[in-house]
PDB file of N, CA and C in Angstrom:
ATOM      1  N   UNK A   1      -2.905 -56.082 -20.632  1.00  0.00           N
ATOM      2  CA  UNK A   1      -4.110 -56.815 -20.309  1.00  0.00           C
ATOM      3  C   UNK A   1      -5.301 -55.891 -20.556  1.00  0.00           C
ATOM      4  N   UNK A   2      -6.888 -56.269 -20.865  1.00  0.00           N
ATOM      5  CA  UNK A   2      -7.758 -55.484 -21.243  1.00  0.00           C
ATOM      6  C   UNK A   2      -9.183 -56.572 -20.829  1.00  0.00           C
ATOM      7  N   UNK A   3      -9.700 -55.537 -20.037  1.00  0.00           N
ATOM      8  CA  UNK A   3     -10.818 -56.200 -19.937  1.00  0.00           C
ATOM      9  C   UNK A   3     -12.114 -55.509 -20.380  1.00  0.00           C
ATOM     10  N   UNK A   4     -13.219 -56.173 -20.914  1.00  0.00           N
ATOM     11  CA  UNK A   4     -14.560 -55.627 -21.021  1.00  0.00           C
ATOM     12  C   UNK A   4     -14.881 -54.951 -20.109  1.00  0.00           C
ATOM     13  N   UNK A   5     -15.555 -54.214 -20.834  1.00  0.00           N
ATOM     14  CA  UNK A   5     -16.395 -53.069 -19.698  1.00  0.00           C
ATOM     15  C   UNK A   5     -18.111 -52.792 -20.323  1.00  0.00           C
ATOM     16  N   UNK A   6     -18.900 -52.579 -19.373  1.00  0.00           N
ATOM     17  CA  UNK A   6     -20.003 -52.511 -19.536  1.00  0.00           C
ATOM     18  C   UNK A   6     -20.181 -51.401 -18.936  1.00  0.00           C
ATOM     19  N   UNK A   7     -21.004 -50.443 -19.904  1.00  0.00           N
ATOM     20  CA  UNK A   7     -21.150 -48.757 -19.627  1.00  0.00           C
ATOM     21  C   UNK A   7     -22.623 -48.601 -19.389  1.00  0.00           C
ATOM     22  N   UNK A   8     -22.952 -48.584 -18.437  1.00  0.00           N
ATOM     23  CA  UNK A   8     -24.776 -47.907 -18.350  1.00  0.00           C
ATOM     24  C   UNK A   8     -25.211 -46.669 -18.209  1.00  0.00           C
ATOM     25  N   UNK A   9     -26.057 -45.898 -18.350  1.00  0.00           N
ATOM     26  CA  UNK A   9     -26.357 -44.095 -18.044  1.00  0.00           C
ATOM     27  C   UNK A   9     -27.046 -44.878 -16.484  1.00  0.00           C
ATOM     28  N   UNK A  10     -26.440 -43.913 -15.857  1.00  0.00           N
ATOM     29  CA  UNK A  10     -26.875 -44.185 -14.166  1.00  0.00           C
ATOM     30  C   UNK A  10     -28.281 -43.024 -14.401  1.00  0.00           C
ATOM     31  N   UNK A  11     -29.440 -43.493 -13.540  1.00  0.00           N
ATOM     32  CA  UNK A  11     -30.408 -42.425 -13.586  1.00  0.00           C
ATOM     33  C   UNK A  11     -30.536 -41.535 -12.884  1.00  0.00           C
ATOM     34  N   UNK A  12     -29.333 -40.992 -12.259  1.00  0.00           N
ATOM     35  CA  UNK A  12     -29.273 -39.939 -11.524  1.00  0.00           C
ATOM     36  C   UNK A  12     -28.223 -38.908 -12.041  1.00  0.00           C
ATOM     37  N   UNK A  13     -27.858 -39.646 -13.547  1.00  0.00           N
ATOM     38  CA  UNK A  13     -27.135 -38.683 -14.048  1.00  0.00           C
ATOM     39  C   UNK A  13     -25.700 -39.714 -14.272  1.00  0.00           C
ATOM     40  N   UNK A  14     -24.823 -39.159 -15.476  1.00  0.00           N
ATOM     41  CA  UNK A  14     -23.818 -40.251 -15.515  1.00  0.00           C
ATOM     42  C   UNK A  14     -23.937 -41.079 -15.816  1.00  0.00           C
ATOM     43  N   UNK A  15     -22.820 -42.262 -15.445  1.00  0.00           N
ATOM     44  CA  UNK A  15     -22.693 -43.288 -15.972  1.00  0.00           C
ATOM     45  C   UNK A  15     -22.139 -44.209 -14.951  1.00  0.00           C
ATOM     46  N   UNK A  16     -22.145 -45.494 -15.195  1.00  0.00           N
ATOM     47  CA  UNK A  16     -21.209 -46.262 -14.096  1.00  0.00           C
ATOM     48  C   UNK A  16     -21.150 -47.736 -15.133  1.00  0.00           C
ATOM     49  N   UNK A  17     -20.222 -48.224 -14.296  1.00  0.00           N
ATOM     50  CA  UNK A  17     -19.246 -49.468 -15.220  1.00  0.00           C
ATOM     51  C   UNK A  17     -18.929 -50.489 -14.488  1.00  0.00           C
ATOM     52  N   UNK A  18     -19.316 -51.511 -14.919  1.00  0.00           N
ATOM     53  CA  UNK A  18     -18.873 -52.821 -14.723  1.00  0.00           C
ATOM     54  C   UNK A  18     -18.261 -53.690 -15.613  1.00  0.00           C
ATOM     55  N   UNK A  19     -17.144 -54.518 -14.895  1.00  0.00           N
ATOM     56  CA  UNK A  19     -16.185 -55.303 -15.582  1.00  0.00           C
ATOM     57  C   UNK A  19     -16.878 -56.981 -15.426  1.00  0.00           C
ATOM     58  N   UNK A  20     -17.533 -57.124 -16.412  1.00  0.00           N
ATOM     59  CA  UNK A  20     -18.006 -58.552 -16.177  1.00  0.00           C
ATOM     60  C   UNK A  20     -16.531 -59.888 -15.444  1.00  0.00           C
ATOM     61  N   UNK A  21     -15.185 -59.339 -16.142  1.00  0.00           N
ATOM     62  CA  UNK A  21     -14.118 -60.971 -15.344  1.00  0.00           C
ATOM     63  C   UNK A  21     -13.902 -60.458 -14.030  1.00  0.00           C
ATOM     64  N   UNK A  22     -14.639 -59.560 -13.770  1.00  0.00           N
ATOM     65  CA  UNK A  22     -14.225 -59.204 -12.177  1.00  0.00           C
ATOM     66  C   UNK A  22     -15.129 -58.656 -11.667  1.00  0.00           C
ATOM     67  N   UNK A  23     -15.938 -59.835 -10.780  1.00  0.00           N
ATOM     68  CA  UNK A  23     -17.241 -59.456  -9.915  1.00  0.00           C
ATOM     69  C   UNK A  23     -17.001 -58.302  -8.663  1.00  0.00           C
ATOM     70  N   UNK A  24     -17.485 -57.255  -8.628  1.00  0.00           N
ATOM     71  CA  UNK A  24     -17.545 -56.659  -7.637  1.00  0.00           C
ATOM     72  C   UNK A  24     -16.761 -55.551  -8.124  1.00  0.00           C
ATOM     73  N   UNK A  25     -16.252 -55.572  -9.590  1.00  0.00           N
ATOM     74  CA  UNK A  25     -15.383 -54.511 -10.153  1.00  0.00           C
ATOM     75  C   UNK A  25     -16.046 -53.403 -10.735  1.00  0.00           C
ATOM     76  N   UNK A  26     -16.516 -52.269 -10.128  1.00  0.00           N
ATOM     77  CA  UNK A  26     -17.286 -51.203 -10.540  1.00  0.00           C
ATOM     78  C   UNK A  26     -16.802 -49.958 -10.366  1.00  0.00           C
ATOM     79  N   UNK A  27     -17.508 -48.949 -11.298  1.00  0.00           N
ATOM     80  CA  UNK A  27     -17.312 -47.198 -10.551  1.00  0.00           C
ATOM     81  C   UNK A  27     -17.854 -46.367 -11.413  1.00  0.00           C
ATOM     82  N   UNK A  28     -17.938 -45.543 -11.646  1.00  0.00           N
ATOM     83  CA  UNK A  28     -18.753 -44.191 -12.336  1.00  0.00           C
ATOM     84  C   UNK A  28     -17.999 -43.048 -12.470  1.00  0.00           C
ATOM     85  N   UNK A  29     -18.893 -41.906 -13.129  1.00  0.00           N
ATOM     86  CA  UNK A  29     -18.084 -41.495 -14.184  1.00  0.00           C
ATOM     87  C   UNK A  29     -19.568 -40.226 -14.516  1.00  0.00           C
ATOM     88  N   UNK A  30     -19.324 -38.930 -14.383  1.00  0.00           N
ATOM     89  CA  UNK A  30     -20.119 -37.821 -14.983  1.00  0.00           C
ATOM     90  C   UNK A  30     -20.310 -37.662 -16.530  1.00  0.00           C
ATOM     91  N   UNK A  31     -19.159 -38.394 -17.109  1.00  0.00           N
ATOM     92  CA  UNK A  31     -19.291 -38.713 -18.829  1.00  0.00           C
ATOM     93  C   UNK A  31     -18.425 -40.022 -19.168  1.00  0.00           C
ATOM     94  N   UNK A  32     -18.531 -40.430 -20.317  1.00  0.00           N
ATOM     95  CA  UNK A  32     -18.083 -41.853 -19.993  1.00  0.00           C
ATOM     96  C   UNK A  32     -16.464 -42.006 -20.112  1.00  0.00           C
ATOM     97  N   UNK A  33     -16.006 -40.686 -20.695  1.00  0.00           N
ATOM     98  CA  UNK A  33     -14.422 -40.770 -20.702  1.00  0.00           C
ATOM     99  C   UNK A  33     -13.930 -41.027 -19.216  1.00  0.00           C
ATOM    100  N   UNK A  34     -14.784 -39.584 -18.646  1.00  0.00           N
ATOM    101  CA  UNK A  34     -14.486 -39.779 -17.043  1.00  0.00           C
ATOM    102  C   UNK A  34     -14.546 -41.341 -16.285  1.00  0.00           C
ATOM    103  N   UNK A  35     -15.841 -41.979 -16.497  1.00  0.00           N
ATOM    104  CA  UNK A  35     -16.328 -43.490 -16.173  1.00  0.00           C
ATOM    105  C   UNK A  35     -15.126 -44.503 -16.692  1.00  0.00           C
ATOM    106  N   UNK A  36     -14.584 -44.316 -17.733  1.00  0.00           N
ATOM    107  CA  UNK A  36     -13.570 -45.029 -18.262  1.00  0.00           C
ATOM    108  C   UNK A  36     -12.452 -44.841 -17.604  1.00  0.00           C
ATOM    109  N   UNK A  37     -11.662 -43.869 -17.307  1.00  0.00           N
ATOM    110  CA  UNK A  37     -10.509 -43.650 -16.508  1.00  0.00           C
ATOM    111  C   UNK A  37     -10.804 -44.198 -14.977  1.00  0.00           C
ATOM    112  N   UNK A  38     -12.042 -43.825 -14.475  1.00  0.00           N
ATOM    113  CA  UNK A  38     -12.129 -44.653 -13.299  1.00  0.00           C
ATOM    114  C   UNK A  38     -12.118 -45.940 -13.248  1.00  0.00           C
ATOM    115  N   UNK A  39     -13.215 -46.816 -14.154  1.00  0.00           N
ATOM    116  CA  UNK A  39     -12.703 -48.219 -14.068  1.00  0.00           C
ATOM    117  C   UNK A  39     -11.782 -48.634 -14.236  1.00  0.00           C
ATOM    118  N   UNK A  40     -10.468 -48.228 -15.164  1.00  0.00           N
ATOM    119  CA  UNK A  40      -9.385 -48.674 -15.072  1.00  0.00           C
ATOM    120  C   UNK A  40      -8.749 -48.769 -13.670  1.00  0.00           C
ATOM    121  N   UNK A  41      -8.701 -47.438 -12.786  1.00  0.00           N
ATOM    122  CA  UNK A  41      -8.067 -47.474 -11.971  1.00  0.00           C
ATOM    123  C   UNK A  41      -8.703 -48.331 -10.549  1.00  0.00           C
ATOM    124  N   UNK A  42     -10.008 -48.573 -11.051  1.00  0.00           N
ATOM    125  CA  UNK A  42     -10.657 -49.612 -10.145  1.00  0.00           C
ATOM    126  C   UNK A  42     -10.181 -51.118 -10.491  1.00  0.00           C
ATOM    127  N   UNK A  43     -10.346 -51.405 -11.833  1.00  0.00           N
ATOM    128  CA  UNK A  43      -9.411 -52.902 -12.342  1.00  0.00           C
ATOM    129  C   UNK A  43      -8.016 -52.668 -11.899  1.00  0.00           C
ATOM    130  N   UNK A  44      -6.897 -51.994 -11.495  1.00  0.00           N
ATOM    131  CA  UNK A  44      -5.590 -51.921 -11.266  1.00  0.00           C
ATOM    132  C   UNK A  44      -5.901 -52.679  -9.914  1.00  0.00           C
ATOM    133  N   UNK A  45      -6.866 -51.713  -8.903  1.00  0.00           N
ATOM    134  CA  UNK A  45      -6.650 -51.808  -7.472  1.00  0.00           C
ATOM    135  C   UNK A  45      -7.057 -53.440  -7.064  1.00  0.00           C
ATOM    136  N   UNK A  46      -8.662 -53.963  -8.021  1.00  0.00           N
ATOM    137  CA  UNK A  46      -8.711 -54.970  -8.087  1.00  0.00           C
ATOM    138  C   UNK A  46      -7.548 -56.122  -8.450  1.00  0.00           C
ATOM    139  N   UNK A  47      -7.139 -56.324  -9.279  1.00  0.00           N
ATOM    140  CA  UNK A  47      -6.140 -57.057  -9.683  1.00  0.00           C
ATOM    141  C   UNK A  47      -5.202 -56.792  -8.676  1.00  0.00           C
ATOM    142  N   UNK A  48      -4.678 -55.738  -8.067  1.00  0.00           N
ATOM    143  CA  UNK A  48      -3.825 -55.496  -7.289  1.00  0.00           C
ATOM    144  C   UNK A  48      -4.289 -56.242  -6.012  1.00  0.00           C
ATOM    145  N   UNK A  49      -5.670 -56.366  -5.503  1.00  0.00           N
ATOM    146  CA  UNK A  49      -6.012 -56.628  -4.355  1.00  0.00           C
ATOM    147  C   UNK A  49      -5.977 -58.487  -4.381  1.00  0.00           C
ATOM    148  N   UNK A  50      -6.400 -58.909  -5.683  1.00  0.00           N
ATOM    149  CA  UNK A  50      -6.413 -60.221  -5.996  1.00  0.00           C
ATOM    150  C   UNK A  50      -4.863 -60.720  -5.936  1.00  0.00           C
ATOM    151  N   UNK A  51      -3.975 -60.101  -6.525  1.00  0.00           N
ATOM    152  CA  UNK A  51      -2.605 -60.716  -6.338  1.00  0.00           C
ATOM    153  C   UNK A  51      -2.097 -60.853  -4.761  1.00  0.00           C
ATOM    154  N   UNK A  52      -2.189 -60.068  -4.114  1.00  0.00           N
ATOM    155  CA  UNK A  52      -1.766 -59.622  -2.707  1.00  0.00           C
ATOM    156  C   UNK A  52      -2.496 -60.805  -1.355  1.00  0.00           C
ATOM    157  N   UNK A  53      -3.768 -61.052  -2.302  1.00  0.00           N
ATOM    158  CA  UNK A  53      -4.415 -62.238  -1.520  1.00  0.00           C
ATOM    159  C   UNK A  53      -4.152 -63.416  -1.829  1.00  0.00           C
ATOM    160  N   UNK A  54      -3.484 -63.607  -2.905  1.00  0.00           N
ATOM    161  CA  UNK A  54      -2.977 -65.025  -3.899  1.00  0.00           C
ATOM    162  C   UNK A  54      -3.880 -65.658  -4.439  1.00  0.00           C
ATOM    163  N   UNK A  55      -4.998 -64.742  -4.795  1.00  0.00           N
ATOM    164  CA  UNK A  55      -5.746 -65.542  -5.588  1.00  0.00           C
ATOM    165  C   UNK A  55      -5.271 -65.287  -6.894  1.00  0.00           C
ATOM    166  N   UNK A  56      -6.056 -66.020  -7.914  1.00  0.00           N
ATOM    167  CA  UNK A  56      -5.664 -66.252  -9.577  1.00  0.00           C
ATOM    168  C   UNK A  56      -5.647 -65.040 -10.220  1.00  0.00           C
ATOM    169  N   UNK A  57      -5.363 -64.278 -11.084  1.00  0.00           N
ATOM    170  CA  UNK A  57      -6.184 -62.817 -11.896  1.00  0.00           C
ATOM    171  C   UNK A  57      -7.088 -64.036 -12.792  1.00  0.00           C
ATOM    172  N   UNK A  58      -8.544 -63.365 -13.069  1.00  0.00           N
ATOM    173  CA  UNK A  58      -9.472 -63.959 -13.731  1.00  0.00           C
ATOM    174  C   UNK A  58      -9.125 -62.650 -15.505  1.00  0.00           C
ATOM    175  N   UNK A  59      -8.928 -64.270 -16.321  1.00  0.00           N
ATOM    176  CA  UNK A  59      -8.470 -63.425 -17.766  1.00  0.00           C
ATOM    177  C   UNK A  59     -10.206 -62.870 -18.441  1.00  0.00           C
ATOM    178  N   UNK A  60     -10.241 -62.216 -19.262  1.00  0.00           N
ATOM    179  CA  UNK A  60     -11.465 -61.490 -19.827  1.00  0.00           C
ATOM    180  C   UNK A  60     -11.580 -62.719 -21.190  1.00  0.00           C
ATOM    181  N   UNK A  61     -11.932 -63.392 -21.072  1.00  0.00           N
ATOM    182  CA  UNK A  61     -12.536 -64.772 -21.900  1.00  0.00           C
ATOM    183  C   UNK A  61     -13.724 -64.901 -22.301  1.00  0.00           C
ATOM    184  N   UNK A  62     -14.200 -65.073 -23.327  1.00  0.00           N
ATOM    185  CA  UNK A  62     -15.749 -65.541 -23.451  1.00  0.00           C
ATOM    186  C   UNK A  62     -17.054 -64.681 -23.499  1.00  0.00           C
ATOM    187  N   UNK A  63     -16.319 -63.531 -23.661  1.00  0.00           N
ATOM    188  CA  UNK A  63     -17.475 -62.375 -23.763  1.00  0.00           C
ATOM    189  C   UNK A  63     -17.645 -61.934 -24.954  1.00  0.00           C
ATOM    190  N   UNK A  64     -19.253 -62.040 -25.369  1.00  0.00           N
ATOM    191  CA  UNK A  64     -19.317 -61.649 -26.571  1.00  0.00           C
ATOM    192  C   UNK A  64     -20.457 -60.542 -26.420  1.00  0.00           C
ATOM    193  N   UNK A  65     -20.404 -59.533 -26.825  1.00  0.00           N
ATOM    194  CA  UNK A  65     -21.496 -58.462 -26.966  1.00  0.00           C
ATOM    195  C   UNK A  65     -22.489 -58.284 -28.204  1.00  0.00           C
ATOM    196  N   UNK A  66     -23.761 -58.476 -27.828  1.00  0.00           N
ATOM    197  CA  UNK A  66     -24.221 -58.379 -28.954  1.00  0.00           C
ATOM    198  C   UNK A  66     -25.406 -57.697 -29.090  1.00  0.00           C
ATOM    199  N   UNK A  67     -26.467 -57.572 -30.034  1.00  0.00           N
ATOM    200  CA  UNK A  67     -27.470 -56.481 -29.303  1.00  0.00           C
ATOM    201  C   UNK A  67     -28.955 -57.700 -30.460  1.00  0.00           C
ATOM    202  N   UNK A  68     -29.998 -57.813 -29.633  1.00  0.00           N
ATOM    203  CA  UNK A  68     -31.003 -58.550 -30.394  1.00  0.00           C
ATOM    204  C   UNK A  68     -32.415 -57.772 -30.270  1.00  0.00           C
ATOM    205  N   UNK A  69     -32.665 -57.857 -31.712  1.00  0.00           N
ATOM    206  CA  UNK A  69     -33.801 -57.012 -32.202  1.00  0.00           C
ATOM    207  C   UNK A  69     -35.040 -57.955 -31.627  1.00  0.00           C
ATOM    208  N   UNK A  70     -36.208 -57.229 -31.257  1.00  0.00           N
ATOM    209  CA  UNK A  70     -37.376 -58.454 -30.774  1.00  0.00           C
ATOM    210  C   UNK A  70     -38.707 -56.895 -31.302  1.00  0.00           C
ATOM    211  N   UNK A  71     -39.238 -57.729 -31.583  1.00  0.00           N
ATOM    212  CA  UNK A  71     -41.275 -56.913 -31.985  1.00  0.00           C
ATOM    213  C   UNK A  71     -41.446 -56.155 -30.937  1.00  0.00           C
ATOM    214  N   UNK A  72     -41.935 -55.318 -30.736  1.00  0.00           N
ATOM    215  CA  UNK A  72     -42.616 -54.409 -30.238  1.00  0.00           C
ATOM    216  C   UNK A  72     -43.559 -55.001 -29.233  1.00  0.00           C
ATOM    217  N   UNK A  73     -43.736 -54.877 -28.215  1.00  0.00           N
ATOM    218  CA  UNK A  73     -45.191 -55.771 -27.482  1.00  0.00           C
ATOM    219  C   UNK A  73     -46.111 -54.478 -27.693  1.00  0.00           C
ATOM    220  N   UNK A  74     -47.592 -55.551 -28.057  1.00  0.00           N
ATOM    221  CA  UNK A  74     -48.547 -54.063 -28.296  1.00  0.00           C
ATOM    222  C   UNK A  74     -49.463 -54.454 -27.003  1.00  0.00           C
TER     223      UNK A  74
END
């Protein structure tokens, strides 16, 4: 299973990550390899915590990343 991840530079240094199919699924990371190994093990515990409660696992569907160019405001 594989879900998106969304990588930001935290402004205090670092990085931190969010999994858009799983609200509340976050964690950070001093470089983003580091940030990456943590969210995984934050999506395990999640998914782990979602099964244990019997709710559904939410699949990573419908995400598209994209990046849009716009003018300059003067």
């Amino acid at each position: 299973m594989e879900y998106t991840v969304l990588i930001h530079m935290a402004e205090e240094g670092g990085y931190w990550v969010e999994v858009p199919a799983l609200p509340g699924c976050f964690s950070q990371g001093e470089t983003i390899d580091e940030a990456l190994e943590n969210v995984r093990e934050a999506i395990e515990l999640h998914v782990e915590s979602l099964k244990e409660d019997g709710h559904e696992i939410p699949q990573d569907a419908g995400f598209v990343i994209g990046r849009v160019k716009v003018s300059e405001v003067p």
